[in-house]
PDB file of N, CA and C in Angstrom:
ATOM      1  N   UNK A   1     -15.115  -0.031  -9.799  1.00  0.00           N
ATOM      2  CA  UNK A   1     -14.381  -1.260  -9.960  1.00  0.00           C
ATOM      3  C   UNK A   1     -15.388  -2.357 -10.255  1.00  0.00           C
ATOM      4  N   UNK A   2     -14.977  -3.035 -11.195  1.00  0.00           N
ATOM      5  CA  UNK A   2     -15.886  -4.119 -11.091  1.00  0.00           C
ATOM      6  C   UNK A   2     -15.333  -5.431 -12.067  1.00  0.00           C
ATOM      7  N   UNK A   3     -15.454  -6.562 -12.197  1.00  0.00           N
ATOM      8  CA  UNK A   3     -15.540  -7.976 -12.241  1.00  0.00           C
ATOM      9  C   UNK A   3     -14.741  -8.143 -11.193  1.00  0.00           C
ATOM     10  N   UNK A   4     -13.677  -9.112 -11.621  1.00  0.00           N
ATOM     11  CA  UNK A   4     -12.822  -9.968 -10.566  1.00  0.00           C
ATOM     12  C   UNK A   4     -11.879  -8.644 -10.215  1.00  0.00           C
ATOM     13  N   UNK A   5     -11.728  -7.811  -9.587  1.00  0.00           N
ATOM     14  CA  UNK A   5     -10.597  -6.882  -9.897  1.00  0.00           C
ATOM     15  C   UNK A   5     -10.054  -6.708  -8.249  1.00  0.00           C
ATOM     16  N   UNK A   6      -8.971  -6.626  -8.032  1.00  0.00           N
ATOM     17  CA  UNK A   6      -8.573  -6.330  -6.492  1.00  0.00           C
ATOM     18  C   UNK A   6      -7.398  -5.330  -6.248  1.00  0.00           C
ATOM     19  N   UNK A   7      -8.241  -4.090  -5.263  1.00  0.00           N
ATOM     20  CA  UNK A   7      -7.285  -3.217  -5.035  1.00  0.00           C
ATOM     21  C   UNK A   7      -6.887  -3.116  -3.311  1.00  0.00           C
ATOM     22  N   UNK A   8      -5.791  -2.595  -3.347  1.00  0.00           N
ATOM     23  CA  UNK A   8      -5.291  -2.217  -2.376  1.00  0.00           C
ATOM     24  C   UNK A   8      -4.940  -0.730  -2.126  1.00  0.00           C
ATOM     25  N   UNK A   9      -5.972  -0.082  -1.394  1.00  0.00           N
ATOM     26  CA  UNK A   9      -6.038   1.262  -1.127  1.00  0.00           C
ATOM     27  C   UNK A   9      -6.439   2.319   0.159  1.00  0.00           C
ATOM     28  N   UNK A  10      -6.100   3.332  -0.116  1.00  0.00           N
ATOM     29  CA  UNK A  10      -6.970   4.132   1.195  1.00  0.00           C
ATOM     30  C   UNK A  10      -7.476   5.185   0.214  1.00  0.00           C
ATOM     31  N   UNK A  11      -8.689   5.276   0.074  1.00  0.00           N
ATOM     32  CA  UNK A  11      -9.546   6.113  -1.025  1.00  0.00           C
ATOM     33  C   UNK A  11      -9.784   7.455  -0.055  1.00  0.00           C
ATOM     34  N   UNK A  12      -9.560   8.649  -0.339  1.00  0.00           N
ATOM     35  CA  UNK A  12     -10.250   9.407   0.305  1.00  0.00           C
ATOM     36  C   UNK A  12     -11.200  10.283  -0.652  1.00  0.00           C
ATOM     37  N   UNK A  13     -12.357   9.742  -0.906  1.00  0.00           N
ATOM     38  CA  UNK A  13     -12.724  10.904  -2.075  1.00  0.00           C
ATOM     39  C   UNK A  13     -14.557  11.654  -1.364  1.00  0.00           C
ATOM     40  N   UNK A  14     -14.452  12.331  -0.368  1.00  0.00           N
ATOM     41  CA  UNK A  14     -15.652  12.197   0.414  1.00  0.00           C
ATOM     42  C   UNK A  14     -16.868  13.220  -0.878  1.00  0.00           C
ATOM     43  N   UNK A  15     -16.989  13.454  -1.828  1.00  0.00           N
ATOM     44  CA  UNK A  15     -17.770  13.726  -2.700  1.00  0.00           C
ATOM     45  C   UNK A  15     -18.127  13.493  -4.061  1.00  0.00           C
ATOM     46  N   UNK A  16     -17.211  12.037  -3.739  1.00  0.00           N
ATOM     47  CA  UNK A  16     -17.385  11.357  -4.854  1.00  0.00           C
ATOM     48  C   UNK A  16     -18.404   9.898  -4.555  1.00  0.00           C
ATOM     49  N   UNK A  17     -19.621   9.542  -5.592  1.00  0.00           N
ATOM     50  CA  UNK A  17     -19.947   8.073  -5.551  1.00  0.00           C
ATOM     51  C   UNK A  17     -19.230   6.780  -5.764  1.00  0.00           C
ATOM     52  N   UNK A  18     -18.729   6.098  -5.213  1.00  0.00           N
ATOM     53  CA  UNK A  18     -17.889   4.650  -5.157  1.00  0.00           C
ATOM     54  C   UNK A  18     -18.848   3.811  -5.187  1.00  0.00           C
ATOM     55  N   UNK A  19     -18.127   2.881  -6.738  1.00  0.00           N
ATOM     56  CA  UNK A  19     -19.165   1.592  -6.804  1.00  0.00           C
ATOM     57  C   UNK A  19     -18.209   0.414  -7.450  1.00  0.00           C
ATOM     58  N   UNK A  20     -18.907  -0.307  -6.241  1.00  0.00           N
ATOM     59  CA  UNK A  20     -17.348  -1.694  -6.752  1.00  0.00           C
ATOM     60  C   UNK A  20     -18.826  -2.922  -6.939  1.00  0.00           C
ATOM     61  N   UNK A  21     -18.908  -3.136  -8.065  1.00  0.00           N
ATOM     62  CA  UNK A  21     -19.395  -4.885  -8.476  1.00  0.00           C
ATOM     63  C   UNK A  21     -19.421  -5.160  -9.289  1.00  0.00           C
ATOM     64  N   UNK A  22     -19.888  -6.586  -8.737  1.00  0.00           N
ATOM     65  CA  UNK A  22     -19.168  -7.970  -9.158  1.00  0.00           C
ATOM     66  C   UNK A  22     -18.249  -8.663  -7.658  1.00  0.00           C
ATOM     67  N   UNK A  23     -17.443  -8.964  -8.636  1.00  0.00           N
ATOM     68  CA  UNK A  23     -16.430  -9.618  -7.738  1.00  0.00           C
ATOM     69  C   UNK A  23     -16.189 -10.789  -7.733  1.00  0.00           C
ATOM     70  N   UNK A  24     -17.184 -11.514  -8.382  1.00  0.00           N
ATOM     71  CA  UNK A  24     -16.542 -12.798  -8.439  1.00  0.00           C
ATOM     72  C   UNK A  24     -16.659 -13.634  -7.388  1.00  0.00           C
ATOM     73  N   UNK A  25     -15.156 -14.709  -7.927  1.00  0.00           N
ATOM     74  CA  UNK A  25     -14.797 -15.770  -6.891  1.00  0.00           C
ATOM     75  C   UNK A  25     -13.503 -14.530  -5.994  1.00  0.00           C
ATOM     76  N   UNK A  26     -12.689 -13.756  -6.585  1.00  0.00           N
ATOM     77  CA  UNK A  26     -12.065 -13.269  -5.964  1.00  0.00           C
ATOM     78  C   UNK A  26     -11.493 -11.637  -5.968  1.00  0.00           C
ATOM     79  N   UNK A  27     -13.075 -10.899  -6.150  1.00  0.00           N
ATOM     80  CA  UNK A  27     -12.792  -9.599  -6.307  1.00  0.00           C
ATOM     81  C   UNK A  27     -12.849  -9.148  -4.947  1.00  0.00           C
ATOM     82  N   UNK A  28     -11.951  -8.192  -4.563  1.00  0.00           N
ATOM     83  CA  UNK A  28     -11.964  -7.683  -2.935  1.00  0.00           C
ATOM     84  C   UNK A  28     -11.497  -6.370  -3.226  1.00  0.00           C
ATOM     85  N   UNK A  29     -11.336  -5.298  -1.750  1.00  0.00           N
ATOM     86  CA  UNK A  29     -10.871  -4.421  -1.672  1.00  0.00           C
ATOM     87  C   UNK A  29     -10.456  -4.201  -0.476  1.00  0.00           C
ATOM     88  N   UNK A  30      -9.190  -4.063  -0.214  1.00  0.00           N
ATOM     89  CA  UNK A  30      -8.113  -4.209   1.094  1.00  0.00           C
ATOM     90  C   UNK A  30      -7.640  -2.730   1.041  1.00  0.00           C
ATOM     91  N   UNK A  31      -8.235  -1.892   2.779  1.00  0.00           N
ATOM     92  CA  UNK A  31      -7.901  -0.969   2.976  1.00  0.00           C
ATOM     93  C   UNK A  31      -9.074  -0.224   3.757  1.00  0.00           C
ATOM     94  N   UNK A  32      -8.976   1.710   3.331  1.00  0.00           N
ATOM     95  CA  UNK A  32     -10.147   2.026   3.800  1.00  0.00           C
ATOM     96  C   UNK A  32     -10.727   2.882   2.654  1.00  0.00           C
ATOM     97  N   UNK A  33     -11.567   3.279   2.663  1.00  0.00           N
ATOM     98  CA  UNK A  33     -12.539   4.041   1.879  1.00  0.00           C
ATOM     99  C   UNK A  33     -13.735   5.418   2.523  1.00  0.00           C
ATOM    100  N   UNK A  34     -13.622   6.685   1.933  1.00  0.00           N
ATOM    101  CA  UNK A  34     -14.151   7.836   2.561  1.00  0.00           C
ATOM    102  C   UNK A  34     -14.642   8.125   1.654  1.00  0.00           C
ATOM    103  N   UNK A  35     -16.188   8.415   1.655  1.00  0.00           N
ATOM    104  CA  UNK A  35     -17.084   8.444   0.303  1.00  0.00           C
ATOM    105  C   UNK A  35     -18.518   9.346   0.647  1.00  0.00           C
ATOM    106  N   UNK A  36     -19.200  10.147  -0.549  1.00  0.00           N
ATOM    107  CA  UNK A  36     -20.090  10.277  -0.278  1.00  0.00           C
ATOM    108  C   UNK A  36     -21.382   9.425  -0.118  1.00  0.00           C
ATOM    109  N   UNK A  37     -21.195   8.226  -0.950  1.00  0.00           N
ATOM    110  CA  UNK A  37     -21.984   6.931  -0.989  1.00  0.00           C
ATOM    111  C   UNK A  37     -21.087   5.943  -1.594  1.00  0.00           C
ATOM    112  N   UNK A  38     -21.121   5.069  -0.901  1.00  0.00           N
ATOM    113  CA  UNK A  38     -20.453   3.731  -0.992  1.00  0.00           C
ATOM    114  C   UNK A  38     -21.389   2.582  -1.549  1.00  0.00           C
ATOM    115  N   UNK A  39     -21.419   1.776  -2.550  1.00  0.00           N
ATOM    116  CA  UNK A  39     -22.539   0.805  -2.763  1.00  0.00           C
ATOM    117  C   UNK A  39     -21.391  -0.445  -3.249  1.00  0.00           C
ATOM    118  N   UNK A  40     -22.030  -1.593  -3.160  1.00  0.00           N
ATOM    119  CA  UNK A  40     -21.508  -2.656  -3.480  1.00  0.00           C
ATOM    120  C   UNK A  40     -22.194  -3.527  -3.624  1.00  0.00           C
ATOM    121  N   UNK A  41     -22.215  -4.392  -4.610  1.00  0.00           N
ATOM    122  CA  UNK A  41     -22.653  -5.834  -4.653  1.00  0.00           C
ATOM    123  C   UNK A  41     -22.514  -7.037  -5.544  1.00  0.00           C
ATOM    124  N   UNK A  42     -22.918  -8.128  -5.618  1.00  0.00           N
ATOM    125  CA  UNK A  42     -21.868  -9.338  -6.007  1.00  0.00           C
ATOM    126  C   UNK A  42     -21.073  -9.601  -4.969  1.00  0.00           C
ATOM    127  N   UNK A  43     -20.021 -10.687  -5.300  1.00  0.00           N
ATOM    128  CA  UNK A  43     -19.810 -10.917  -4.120  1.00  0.00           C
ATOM    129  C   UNK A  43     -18.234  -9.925  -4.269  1.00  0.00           C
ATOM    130  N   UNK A  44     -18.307  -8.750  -3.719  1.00  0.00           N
ATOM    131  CA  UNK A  44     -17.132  -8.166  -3.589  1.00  0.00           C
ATOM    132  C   UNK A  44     -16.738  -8.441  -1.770  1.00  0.00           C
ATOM    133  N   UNK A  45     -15.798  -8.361  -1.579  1.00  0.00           N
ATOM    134  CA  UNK A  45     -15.180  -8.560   0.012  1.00  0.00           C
ATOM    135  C   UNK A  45     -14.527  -7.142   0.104  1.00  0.00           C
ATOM    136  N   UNK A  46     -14.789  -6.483   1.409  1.00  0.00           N
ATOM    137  CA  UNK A  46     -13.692  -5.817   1.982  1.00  0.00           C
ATOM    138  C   UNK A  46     -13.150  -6.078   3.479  1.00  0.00           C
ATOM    139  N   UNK A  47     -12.406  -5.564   3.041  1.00  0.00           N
ATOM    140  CA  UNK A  47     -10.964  -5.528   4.067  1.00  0.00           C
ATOM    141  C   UNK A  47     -10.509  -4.705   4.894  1.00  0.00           C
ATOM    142  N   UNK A  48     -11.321  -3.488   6.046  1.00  0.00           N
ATOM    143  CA  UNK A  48     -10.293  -2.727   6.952  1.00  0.00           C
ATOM    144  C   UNK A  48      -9.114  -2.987   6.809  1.00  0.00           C
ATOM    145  N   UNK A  49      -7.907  -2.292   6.688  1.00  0.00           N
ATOM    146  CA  UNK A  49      -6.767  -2.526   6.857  1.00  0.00           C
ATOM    147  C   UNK A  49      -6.498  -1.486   8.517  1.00  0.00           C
ATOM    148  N   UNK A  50      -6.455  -2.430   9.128  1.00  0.00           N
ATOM    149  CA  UNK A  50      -6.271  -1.804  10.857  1.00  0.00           C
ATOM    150  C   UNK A  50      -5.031  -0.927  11.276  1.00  0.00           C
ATOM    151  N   UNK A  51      -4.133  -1.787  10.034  1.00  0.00           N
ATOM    152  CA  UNK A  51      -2.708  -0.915  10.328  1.00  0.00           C
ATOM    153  C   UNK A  51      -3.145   0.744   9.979  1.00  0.00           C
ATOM    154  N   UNK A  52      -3.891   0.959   8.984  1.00  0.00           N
ATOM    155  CA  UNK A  52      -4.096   2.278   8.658  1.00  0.00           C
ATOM    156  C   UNK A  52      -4.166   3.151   9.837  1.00  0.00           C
ATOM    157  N   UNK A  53      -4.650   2.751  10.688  1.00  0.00           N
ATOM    158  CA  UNK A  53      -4.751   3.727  12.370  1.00  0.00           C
ATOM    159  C   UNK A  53      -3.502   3.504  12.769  1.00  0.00           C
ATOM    160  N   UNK A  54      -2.656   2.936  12.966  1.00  0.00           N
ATOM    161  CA  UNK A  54      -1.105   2.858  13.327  1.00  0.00           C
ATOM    162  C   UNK A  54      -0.176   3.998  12.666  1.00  0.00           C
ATOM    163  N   UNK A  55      -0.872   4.600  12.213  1.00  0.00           N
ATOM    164  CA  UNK A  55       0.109   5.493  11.136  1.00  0.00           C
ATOM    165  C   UNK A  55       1.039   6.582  11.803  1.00  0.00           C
ATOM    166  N   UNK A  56       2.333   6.569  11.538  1.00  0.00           N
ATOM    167  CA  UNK A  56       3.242   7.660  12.213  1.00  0.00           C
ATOM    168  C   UNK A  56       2.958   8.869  13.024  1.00  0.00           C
ATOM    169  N   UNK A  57       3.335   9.928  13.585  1.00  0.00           N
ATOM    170  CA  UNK A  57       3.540  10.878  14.166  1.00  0.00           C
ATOM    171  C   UNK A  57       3.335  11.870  13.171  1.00  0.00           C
ATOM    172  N   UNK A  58       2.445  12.967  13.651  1.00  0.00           N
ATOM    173  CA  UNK A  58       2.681  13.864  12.134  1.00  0.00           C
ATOM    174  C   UNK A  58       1.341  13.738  11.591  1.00  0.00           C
ATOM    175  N   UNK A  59       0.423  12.522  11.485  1.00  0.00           N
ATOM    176  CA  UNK A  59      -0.220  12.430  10.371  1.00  0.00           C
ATOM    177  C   UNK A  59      -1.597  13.293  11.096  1.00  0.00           C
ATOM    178  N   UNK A  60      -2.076  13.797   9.819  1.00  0.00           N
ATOM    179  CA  UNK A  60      -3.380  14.591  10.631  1.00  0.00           C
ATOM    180  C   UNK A  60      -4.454  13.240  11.092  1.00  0.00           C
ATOM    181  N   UNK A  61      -4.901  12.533  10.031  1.00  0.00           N
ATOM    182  CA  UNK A  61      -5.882  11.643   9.754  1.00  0.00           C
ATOM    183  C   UNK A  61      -5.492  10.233  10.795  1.00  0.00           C
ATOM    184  N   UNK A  62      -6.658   9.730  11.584  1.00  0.00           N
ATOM    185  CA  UNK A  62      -6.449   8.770  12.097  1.00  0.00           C
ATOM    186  C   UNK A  62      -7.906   8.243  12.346  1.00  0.00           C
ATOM    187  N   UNK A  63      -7.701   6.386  12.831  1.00  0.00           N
ATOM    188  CA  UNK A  63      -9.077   6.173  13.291  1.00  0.00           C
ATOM    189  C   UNK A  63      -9.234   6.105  14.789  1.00  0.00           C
ATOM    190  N   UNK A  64     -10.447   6.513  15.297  1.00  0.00           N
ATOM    191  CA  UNK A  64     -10.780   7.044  16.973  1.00  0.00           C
ATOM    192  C   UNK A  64     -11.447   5.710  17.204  1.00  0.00           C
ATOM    193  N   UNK A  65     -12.332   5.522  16.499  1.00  0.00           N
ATOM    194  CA  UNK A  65     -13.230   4.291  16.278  1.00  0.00           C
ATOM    195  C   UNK A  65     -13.696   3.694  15.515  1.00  0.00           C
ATOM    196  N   UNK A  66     -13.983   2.242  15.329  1.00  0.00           N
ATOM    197  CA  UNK A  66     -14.560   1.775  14.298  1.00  0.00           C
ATOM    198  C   UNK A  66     -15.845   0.627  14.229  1.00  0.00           C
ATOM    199  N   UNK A  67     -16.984   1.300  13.866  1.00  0.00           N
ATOM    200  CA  UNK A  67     -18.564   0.086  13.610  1.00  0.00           C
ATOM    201  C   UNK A  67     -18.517   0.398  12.617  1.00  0.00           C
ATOM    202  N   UNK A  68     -18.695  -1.463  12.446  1.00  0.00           N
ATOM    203  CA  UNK A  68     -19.317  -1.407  10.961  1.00  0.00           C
ATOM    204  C   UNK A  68     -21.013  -1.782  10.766  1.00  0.00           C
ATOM    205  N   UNK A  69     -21.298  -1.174   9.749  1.00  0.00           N
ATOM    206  CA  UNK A  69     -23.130  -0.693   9.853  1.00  0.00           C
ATOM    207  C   UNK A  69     -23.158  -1.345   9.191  1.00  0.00           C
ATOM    208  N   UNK A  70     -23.804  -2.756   8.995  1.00  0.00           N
ATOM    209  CA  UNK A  70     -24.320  -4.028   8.339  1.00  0.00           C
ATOM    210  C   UNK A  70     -25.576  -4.048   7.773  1.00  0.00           C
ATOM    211  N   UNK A  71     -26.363  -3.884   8.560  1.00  0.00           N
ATOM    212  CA  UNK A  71     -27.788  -3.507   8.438  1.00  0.00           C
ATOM    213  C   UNK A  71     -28.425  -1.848   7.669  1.00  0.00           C
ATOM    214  N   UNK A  72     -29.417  -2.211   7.346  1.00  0.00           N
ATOM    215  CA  UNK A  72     -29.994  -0.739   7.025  1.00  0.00           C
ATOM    216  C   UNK A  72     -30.818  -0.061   8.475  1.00  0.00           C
ATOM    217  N   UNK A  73     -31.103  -0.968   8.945  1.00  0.00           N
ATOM    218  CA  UNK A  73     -31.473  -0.438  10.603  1.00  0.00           C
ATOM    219  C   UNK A  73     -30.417   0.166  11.350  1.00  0.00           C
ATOM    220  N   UNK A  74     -29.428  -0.589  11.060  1.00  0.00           N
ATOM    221  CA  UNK A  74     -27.666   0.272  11.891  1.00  0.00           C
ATOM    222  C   UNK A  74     -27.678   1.769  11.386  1.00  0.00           C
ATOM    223  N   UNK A  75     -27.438   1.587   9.775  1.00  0.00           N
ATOM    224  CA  UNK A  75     -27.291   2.805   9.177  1.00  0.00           C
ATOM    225  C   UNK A  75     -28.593   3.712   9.475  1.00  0.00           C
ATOM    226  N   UNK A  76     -29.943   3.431   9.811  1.00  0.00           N
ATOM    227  CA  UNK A  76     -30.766   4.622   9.448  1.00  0.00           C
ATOM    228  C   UNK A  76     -30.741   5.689  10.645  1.00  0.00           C
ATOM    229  N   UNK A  77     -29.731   4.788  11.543  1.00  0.00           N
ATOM    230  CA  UNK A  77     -29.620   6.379  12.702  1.00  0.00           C
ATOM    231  C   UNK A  77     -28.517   7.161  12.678  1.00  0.00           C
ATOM    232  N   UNK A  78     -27.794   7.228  11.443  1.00  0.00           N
ATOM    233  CA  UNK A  78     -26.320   7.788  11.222  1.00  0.00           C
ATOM    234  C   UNK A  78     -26.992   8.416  10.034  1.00  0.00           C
ATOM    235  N   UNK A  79     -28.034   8.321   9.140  1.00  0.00           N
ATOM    236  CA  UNK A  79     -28.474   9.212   7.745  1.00  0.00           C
ATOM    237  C   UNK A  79     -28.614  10.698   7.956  1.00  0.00           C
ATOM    238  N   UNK A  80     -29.373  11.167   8.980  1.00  0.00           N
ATOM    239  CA  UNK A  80     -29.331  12.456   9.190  1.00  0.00           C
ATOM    240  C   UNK A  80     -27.975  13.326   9.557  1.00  0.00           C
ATOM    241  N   UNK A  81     -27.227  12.464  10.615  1.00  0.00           N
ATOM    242  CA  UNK A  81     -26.431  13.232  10.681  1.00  0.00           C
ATOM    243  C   UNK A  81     -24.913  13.093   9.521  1.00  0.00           C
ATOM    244  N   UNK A  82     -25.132  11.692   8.727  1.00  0.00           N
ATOM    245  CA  UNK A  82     -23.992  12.215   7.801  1.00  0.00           C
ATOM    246  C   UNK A  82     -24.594  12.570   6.395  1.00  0.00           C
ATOM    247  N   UNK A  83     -25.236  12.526   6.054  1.00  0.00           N
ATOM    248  CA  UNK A  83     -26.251  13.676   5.291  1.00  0.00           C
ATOM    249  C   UNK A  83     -26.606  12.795   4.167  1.00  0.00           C
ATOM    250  N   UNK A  84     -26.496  11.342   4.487  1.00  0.00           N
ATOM    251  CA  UNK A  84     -27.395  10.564   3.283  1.00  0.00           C
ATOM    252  C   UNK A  84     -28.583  10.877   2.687  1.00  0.00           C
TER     253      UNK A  84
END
């Protein structure tokens, strides 16, 4: 994705590369995203959508927990074990 563009999604593509930039004054992405590498930059915004863990009875997929890894110091103790 990239210039001003805004989606609303739950991506599940865990072996695929995702790359959203740009963004503009008002490129975003509202939802969640499951990736083998995620990159971004410009000013793109995202959006957890929290309701996504609310999801009905039935569903296999849910969230247990959620940090978000800001830093490259956050992330470098999660590389080994999710296989960056």
């Amino acid at each position: 994705m990239g210039g001003i563009g805004q989606l609303y999604a739950a991506i599940y593509a865990p072996n695929a590369n995702l790359e959203m930039k740009g963004g503009g004054s008002s490129g975003m992405v509202l939802g969640s995203m499951v990736a083998k590498t995620i990159s971004m930059n410009g000013g793109t915004d995202f959006h957890y959508d929290e309701a996504l863990g609310k999801l009905g009875t039935g569903n296999p997929f849910g969230i247990v927990k959620w940090r978000e890894l800001q830093t490259a110091t956050e992330r470098a103790s999660y590389t080994t074990q999710l296989g960056f």
